[in-house]
PDB file of N, CA and C in Angstrom:
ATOM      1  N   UNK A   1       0.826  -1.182   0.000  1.00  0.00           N
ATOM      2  CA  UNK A   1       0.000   0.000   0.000  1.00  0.00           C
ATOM      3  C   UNK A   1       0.872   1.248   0.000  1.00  0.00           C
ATOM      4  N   UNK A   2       0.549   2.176  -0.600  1.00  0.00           N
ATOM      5  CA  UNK A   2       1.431   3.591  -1.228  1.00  0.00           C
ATOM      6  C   UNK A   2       0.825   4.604   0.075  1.00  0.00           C
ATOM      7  N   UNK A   3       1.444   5.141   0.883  1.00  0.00           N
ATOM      8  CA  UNK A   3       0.677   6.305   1.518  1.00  0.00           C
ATOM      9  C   UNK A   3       1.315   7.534   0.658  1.00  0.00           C
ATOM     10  N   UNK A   4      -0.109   8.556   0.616  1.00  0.00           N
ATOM     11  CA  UNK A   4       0.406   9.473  -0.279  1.00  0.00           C
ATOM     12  C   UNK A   4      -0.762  10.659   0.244  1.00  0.00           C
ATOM     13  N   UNK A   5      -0.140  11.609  -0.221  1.00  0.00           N
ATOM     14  CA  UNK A   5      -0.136  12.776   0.860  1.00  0.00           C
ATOM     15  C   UNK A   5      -2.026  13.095   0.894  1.00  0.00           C
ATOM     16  N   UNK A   6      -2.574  13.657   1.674  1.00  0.00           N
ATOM     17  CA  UNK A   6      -3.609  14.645   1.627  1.00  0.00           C
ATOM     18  C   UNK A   6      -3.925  16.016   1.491  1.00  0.00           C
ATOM     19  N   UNK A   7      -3.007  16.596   2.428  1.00  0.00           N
ATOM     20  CA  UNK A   7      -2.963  18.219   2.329  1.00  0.00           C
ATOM     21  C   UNK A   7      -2.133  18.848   3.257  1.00  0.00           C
ATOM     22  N   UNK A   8      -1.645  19.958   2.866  1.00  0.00           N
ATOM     23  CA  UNK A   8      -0.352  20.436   3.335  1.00  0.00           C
ATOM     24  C   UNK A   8      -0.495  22.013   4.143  1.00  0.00           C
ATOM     25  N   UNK A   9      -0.041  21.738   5.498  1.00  0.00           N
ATOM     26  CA  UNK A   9      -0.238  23.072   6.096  1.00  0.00           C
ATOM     27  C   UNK A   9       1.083  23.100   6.727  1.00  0.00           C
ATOM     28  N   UNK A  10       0.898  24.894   6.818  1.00  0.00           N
ATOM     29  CA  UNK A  10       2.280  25.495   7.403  1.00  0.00           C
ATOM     30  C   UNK A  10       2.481  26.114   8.428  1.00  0.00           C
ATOM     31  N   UNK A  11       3.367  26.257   9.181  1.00  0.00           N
ATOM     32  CA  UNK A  11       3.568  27.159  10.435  1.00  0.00           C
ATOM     33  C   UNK A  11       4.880  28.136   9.994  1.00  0.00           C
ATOM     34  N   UNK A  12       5.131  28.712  11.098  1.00  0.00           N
ATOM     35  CA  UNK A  12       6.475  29.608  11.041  1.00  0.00           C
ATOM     36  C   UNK A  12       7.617  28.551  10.429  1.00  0.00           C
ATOM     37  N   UNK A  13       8.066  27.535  11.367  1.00  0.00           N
ATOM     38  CA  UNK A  13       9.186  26.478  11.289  1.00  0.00           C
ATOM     39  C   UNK A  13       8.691  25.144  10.681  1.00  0.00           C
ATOM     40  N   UNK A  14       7.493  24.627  10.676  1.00  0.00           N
ATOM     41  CA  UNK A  14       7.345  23.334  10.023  1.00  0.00           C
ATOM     42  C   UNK A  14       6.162  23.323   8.740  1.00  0.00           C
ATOM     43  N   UNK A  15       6.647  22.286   7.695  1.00  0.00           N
ATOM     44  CA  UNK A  15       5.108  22.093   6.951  1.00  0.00           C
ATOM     45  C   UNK A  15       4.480  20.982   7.663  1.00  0.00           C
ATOM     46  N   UNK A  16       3.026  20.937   7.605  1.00  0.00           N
ATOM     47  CA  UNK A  16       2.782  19.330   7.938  1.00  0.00           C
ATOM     48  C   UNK A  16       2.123  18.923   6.930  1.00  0.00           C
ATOM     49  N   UNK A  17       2.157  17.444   6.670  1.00  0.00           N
ATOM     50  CA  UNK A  17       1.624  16.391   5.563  1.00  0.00           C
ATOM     51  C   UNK A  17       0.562  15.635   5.857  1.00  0.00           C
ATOM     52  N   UNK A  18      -1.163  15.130   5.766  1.00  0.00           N
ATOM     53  CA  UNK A  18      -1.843  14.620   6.151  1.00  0.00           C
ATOM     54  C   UNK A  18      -1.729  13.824   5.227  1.00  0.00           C
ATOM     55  N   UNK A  19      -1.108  12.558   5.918  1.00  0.00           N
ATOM     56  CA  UNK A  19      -0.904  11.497   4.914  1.00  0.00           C
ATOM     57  C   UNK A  19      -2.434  10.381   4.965  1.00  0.00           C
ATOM     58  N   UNK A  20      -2.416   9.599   3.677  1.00  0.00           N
ATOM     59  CA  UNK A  20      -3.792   9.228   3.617  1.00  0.00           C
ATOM     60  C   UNK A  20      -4.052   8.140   4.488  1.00  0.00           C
ATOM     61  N   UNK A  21      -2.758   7.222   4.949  1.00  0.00           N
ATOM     62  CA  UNK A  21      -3.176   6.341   6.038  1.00  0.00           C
ATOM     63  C   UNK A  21      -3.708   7.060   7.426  1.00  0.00           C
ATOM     64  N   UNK A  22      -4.557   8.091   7.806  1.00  0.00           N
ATOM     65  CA  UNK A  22      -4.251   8.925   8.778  1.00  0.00           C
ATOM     66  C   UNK A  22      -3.281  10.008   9.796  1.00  0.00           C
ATOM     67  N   UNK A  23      -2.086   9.401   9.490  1.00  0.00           N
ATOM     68  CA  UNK A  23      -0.931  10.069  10.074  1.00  0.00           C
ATOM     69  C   UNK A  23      -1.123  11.353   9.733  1.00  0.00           C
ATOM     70  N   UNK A  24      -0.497  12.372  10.603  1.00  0.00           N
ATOM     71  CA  UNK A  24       0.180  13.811  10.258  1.00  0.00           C
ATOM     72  C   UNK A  24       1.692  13.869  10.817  1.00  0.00           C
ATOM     73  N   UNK A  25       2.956  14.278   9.687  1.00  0.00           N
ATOM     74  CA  UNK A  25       3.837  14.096   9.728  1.00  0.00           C
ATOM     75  C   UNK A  25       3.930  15.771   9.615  1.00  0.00           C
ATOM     76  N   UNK A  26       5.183  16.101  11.058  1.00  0.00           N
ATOM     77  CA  UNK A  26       5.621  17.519  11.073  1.00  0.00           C
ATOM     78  C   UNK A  26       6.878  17.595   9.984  1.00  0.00           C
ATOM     79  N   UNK A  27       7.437  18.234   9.425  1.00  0.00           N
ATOM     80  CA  UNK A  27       8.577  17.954   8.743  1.00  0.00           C
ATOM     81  C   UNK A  27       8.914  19.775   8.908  1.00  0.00           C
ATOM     82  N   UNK A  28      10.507  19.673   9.249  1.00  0.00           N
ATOM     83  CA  UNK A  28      11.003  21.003   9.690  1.00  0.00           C
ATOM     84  C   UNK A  28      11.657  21.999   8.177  1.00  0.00           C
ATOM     85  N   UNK A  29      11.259  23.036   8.184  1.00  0.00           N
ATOM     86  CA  UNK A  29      11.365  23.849   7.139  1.00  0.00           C
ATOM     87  C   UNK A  29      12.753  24.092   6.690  1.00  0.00           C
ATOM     88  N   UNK A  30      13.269  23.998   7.565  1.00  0.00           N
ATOM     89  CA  UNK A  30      14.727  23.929   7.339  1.00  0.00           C
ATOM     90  C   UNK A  30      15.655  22.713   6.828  1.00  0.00           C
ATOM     91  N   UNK A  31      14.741  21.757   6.944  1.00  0.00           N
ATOM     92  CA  UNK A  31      15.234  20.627   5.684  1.00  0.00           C
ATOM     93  C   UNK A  31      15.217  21.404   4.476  1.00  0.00           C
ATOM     94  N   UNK A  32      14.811  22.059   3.949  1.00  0.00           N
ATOM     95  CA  UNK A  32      14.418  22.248   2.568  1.00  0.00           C
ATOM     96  C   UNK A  32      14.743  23.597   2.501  1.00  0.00           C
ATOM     97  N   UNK A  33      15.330  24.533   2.144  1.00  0.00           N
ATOM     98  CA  UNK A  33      16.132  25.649   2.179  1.00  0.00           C
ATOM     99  C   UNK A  33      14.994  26.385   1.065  1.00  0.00           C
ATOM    100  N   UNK A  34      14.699  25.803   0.007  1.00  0.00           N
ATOM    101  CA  UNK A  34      13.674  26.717  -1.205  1.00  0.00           C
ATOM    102  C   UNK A  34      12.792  27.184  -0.279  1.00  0.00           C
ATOM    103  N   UNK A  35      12.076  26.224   0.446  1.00  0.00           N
ATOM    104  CA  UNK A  35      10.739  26.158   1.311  1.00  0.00           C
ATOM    105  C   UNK A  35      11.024  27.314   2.003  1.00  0.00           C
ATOM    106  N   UNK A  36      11.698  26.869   2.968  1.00  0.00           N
ATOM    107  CA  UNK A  36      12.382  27.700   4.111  1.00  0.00           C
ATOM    108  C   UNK A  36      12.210  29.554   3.144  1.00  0.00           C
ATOM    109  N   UNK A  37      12.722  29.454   2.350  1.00  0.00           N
ATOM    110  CA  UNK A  37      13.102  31.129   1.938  1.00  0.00           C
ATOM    111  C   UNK A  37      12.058  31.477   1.357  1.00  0.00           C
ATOM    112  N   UNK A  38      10.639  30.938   0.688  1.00  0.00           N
ATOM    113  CA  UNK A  38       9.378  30.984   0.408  1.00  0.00           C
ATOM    114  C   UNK A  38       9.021  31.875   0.772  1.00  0.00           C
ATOM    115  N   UNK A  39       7.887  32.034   0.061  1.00  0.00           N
ATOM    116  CA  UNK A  39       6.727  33.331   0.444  1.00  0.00           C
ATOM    117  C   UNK A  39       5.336  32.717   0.878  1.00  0.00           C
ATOM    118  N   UNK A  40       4.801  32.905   1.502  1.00  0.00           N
ATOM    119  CA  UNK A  40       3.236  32.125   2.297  1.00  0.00           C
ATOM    120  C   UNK A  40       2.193  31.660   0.470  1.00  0.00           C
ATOM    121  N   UNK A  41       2.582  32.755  -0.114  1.00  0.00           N
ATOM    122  CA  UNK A  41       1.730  32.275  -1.441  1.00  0.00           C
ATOM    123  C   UNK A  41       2.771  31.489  -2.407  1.00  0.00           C
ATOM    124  N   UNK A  42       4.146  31.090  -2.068  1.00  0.00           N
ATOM    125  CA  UNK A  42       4.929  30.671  -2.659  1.00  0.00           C
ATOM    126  C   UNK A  42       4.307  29.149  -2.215  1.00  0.00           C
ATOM    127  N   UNK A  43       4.222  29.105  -1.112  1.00  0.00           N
ATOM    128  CA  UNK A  43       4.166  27.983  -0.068  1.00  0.00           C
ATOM    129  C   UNK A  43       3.060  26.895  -0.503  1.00  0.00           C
ATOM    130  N   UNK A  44       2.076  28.013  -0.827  1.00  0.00           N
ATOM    131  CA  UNK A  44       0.742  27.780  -0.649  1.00  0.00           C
ATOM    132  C   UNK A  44       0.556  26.887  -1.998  1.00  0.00           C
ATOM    133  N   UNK A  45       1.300  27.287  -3.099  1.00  0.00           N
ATOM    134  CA  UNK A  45       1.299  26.986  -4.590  1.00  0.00           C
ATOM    135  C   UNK A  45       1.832  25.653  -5.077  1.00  0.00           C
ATOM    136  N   UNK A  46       1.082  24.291  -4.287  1.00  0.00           N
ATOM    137  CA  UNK A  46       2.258  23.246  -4.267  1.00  0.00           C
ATOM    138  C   UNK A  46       0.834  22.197  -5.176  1.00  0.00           C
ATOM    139  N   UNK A  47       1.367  20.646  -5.368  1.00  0.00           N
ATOM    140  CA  UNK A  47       0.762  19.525  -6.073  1.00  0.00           C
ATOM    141  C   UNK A  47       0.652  18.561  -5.521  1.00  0.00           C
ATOM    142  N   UNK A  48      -0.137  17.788  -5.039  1.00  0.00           N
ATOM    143  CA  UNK A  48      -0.027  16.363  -4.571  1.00  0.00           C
ATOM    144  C   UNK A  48      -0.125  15.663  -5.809  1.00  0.00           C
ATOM    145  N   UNK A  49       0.696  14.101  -5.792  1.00  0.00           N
ATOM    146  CA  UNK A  49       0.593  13.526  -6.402  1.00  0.00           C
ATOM    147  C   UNK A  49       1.009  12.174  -5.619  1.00  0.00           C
ATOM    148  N   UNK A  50       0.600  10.999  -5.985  1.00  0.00           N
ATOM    149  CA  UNK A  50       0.632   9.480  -5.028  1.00  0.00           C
ATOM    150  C   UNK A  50       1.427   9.409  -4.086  1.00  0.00           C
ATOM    151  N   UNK A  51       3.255   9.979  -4.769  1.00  0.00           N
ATOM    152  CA  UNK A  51       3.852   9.792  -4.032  1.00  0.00           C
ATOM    153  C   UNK A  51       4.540  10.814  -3.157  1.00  0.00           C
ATOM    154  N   UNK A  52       4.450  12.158  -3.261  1.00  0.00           N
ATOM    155  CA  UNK A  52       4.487  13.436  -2.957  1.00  0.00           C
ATOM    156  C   UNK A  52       4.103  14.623  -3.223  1.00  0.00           C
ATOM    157  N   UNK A  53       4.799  15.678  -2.583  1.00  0.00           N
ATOM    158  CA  UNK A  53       4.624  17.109  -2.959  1.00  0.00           C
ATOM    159  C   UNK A  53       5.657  17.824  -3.811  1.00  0.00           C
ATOM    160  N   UNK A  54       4.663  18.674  -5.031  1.00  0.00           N
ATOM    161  CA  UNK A  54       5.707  19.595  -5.715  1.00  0.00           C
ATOM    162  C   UNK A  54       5.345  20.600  -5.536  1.00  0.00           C
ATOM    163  N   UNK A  55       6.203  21.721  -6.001  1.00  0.00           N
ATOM    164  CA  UNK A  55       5.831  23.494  -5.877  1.00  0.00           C
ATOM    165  C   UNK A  55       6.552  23.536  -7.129  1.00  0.00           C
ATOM    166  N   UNK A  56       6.221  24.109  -8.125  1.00  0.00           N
ATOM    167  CA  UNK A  56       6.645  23.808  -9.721  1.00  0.00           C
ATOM    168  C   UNK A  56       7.352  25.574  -9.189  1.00  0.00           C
ATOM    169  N   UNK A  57       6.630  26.583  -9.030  1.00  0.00           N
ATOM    170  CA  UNK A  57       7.507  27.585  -8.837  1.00  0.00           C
ATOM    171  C   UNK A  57       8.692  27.956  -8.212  1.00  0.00           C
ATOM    172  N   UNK A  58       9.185  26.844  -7.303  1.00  0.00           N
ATOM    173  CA  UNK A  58       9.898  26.456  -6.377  1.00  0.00           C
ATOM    174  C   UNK A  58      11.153  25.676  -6.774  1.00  0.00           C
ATOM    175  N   UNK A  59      10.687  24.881  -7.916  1.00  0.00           N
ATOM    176  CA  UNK A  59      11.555  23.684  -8.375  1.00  0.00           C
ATOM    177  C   UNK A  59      12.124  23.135  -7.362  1.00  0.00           C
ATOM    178  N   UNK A  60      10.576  22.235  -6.092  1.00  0.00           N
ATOM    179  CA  UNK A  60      11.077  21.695  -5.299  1.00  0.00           C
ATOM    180  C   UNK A  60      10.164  20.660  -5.270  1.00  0.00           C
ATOM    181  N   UNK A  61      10.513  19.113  -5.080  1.00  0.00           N
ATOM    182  CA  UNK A  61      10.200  18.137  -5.227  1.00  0.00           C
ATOM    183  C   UNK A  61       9.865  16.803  -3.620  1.00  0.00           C
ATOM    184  N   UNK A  62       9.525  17.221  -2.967  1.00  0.00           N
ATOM    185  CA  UNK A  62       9.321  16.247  -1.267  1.00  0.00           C
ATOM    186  C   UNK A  62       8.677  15.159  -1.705  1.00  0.00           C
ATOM    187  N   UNK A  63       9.024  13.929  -1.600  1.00  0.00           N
ATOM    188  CA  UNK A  63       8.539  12.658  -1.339  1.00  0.00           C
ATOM    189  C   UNK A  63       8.248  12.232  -0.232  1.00  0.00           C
ATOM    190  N   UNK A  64       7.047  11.075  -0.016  1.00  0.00           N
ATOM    191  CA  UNK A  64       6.737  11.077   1.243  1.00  0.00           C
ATOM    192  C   UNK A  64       7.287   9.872   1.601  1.00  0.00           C
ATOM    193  N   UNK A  65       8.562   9.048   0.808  1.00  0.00           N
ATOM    194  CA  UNK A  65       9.104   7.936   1.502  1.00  0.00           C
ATOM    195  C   UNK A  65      10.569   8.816   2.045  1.00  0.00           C
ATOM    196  N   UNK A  66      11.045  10.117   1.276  1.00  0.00           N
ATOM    197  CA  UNK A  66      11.703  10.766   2.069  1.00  0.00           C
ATOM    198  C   UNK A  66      11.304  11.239   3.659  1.00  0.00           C
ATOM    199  N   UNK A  67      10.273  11.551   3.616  1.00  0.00           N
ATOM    200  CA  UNK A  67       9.440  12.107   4.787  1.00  0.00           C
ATOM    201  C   UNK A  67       9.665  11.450   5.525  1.00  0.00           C
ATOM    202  N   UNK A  68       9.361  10.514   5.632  1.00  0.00           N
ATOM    203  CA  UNK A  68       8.906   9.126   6.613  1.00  0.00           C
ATOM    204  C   UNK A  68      10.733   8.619   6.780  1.00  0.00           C
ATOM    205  N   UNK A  69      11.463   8.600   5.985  1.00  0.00           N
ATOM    206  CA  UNK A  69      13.162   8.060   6.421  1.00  0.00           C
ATOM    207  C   UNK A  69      13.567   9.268   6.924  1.00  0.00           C
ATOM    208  N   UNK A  70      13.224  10.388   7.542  1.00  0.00           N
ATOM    209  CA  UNK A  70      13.883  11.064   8.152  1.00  0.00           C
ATOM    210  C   UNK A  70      14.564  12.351   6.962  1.00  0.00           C
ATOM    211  N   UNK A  71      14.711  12.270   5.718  1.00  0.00           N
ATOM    212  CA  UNK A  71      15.610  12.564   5.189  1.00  0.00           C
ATOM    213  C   UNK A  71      15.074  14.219   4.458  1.00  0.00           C
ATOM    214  N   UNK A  72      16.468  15.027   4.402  1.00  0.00           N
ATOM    215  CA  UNK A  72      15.759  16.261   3.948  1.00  0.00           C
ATOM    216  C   UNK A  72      15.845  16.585   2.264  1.00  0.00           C
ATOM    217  N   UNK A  73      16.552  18.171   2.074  1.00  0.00           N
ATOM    218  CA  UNK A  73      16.714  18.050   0.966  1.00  0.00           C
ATOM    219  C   UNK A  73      18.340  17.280   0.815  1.00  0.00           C
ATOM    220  N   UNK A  74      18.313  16.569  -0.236  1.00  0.00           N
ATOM    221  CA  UNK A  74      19.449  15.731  -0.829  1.00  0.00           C
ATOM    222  C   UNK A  74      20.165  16.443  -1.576  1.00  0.00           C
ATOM    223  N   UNK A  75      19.820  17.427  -2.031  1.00  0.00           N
ATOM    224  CA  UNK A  75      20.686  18.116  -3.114  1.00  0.00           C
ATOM    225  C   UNK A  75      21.810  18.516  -2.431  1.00  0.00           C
ATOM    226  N   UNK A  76      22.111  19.129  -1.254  1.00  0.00           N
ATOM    227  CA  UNK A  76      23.264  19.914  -0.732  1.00  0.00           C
ATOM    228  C   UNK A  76      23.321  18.638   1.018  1.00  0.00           C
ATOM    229  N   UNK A  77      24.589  19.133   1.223  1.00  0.00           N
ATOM    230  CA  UNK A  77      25.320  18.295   2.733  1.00  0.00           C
ATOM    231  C   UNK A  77      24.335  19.247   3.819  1.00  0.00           C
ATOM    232  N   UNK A  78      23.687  17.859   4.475  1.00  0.00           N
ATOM    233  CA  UNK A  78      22.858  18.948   5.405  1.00  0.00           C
ATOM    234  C   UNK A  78      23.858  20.071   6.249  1.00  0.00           C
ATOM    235  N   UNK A  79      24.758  19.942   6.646  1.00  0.00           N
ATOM    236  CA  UNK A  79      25.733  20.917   7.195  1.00  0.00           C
ATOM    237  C   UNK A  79      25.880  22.405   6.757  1.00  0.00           C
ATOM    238  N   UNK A  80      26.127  22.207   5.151  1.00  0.00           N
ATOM    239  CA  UNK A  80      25.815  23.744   4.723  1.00  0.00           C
ATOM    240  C   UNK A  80      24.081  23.859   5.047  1.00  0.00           C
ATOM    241  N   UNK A  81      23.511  23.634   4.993  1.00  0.00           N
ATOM    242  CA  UNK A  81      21.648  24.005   5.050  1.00  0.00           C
ATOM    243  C   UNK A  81      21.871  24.749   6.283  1.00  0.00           C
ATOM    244  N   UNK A  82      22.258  24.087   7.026  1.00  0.00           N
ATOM    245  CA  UNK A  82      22.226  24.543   8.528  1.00  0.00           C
ATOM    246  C   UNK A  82      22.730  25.014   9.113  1.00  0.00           C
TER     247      UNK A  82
END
């Protein structure tokens, strides 16, 4: 079985993911540096699809088997992010 997202809300520091098995997963904004530097309507402008979230204006891509392993953005060494 695929869990795949429902809908996506934001705070100051985290997005959260209502995934379709019931769960809500916090995930910290600062994994994701695009996110992080966003605008609330930047934020707001995203896609579900089976297996995650996109923001096409963003050219940012979250999977929710990333989500769930802990893992942030991959593109850069979490060290510089942070």
């Amino acid at each position: 079985m695929t869990t795949s997202p429902k809908r996506v809300t934001f705070d100051e520091d985290n997005f959260w993911v209502e995934l379709s098995d019931g769960r809500t997963v916090g995930v910290p904004l600062a994994w994701y540096p695009r996110l992080l530097k966003a605008s609330v309507q930047q934020l707001a402008c995203y896609e579900l699809s089976a297996r995650g979230i996109h923001w096409d204006a963003l050219d940012e891509d979250v999977s929710i088997d990333g989500i769930l392993a802990g893992q942030g953005d991959l593109t850069r060494h979490r060290q510089a992010v942070a």
